[in-house]
Protein backbone atom coordinates (compact mmCIF):
# COMPACT_ATOMS: atom_id res chain seq x y z
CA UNK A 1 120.84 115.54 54.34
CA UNK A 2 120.13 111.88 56.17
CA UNK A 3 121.20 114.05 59.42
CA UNK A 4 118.20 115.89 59.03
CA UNK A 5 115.84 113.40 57.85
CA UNK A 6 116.80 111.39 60.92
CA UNK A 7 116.15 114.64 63.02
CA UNK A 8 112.45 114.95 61.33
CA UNK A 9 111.46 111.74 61.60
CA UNK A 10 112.78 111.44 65.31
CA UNK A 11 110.75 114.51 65.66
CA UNK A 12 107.42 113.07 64.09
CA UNK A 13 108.01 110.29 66.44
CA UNK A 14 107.87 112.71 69.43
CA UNK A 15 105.24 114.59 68.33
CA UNK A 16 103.02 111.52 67.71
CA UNK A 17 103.01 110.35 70.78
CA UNK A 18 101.64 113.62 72.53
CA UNK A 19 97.56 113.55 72.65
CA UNK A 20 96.06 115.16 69.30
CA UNK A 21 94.58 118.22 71.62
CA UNK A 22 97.99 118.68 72.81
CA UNK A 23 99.79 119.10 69.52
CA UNK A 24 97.22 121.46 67.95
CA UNK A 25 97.69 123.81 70.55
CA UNK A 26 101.13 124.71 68.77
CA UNK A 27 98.98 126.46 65.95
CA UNK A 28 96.39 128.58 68.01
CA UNK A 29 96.75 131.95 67.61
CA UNK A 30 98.68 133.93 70.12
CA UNK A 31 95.83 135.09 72.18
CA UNK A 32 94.08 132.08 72.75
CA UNK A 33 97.17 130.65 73.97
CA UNK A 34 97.42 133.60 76.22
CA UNK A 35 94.41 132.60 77.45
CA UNK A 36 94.79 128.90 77.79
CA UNK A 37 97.75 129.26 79.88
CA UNK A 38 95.92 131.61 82.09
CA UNK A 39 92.89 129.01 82.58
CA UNK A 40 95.27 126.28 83.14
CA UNK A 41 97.31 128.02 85.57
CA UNK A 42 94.16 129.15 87.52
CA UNK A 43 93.19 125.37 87.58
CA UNK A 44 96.41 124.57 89.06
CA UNK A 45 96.27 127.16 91.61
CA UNK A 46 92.54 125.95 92.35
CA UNK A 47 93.97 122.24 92.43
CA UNK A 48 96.56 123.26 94.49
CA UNK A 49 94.46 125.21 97.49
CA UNK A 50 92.22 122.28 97.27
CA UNK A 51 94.75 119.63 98.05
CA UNK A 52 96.64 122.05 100.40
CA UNK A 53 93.24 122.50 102.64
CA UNK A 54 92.15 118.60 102.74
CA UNK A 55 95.58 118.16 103.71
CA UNK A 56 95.50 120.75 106.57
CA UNK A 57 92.03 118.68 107.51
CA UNK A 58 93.36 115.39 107.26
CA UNK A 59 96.23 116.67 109.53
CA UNK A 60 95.32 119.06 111.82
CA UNK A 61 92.20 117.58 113.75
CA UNK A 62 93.13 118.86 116.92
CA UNK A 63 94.16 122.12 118.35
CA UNK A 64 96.37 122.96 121.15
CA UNK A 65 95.29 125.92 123.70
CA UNK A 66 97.95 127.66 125.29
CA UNK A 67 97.52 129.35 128.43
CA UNK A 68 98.67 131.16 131.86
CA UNK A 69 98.15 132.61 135.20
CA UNK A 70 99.09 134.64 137.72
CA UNK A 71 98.51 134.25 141.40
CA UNK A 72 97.97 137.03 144.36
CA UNK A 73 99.75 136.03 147.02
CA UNK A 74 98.39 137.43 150.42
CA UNK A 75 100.64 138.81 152.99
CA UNK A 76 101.44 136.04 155.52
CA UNK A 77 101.43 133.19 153.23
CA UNK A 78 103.95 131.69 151.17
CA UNK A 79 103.22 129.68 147.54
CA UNK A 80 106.45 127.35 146.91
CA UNK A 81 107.29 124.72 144.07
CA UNK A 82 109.13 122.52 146.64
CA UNK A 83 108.65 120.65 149.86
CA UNK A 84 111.50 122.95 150.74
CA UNK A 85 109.67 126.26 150.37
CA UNK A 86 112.82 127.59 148.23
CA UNK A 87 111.74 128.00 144.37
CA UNK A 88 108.21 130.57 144.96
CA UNK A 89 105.20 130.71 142.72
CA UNK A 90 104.44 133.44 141.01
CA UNK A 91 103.09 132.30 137.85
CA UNK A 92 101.19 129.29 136.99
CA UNK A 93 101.43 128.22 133.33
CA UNK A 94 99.20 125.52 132.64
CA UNK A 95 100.90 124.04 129.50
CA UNK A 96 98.74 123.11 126.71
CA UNK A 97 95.32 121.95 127.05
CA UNK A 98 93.77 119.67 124.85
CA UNK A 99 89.85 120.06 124.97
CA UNK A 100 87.83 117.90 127.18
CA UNK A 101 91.00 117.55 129.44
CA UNK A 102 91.95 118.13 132.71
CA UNK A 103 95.70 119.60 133.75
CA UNK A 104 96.56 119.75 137.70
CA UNK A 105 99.36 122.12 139.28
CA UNK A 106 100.26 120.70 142.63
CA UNK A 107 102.59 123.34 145.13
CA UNK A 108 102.88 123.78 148.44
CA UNK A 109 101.77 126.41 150.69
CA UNK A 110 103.73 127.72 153.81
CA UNK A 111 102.17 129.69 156.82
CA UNK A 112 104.65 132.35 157.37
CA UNK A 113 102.59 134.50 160.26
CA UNK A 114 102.10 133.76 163.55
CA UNK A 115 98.75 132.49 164.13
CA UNK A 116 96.32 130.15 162.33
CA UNK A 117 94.92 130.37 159.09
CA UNK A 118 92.72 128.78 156.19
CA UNK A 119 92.66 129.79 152.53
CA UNK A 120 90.33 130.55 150.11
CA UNK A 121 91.30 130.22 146.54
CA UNK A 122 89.38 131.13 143.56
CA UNK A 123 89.97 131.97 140.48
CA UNK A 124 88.50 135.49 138.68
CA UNK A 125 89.33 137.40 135.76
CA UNK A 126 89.26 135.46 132.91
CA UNK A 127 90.29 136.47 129.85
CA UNK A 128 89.19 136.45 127.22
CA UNK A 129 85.70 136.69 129.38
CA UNK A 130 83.61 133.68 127.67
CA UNK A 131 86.95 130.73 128.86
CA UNK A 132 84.79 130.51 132.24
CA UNK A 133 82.26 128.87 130.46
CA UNK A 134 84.17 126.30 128.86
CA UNK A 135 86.84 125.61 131.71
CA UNK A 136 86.45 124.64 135.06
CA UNK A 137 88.52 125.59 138.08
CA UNK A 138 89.21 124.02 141.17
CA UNK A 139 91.37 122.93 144.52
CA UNK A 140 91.63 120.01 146.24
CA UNK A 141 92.38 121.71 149.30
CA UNK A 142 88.79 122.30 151.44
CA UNK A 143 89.88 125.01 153.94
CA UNK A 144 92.11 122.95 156.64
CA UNK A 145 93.57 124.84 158.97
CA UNK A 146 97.44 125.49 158.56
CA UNK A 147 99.23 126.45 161.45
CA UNK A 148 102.36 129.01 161.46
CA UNK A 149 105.54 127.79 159.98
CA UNK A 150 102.96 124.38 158.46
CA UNK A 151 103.22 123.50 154.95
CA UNK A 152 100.32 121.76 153.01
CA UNK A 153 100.65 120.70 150.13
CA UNK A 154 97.85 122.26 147.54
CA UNK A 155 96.75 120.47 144.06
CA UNK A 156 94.90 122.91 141.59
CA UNK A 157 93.06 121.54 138.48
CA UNK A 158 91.91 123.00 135.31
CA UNK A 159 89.21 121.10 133.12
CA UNK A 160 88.43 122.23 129.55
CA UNK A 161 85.43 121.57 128.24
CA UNK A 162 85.52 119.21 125.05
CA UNK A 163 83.06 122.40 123.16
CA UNK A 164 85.77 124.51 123.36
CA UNK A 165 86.29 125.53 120.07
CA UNK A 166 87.05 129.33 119.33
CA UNK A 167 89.59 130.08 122.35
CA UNK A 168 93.33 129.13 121.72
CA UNK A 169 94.94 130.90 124.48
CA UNK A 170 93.62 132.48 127.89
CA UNK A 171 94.68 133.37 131.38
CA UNK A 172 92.98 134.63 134.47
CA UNK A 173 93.88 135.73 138.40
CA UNK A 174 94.48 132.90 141.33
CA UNK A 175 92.98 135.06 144.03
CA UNK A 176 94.33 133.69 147.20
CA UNK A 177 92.71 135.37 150.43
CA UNK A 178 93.83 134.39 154.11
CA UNK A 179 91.36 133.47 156.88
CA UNK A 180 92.75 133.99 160.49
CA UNK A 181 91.56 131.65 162.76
């Protein structure tokens, strides 16, 4: 018997040092206990989401915008990656943008025809429609004349706006169009 008087008392020991409210749970009937473990699981899920979304705040307070391109090439022209004019352009992907950045593509750009030409580049169909708003296209090249067999070399540039908020990827046409001279 002083087995089990040690195990009581070793017992009353545990049990007094968990919180009154805590130990008189024990003796609630079956469906309020039912219900207490629903409300405190509902308060952990609560807790949980809550912690879970300040630490998606706290972490993610930036967002990357992924992105691409194509280009139309005109006959008589050539769009290269090297000095070389071996590896061709055919797609531009810009990387990721970070808003309120700007991300320049430089190339080079053969004349393979046989007389005299300038270039006009531009960019058009953006998509989705509303990126032309909040990014900014451009070329450093201003229309110099490139002779047959000439390669120039061409630097494109891409500025986000720092407003950009609701577009996370995009892509729109290089229209390239030849100008005989």
């Amino acid at each position: 018997m002083g087995g089990l008087n040690s195990v009581r008392r070793d017992f009353s020991k545990l049990l007094s040092k968990i919180p009154i409210g805590l130990r008189n749970v024990a003796f609630l009937p079956h469906e309020k206990k039912r219900s207490l473990v629903w409300i405190l699981a509902a308060a952990m899920v609560v807790v949980s989401l809550s912690l879970t979304l300040v630490a998606f705040e706290v972490i993610n307070h930036s967002f990357i915008i992924s992105s691409g391109g194509r280009v139309n090439l005109p006959v008589g022209v050539g769009f290269y990656w090297d000095t070389g004019c071996i590896s061709p352009v055919s797609f531009i992907d810009w990387g990721d943008i970070q808003p309120g950045s700007t991300v320049n593509v430089t190339f080079f750009v053969r004349n393979e025809g046989g007389q005299a030409i300038s270039l006009n580049i531009t960019a058009e169909n953006w998509y989705p429609i509303e990126t032309a708003s909040y990014m900014t296209f451009d070329s450093e090249y201003a229309g110099q004349i490139i002779n047959p067999k000439e390669t120039v070399q061409i630097t494109l540039g891409l500025t986000t706006s720092s407003s950009i908020e609701t577009i996370t990827s995009f892509s729109f046409d290089i229209n390239v169009s030849l100008n005989p001279i």
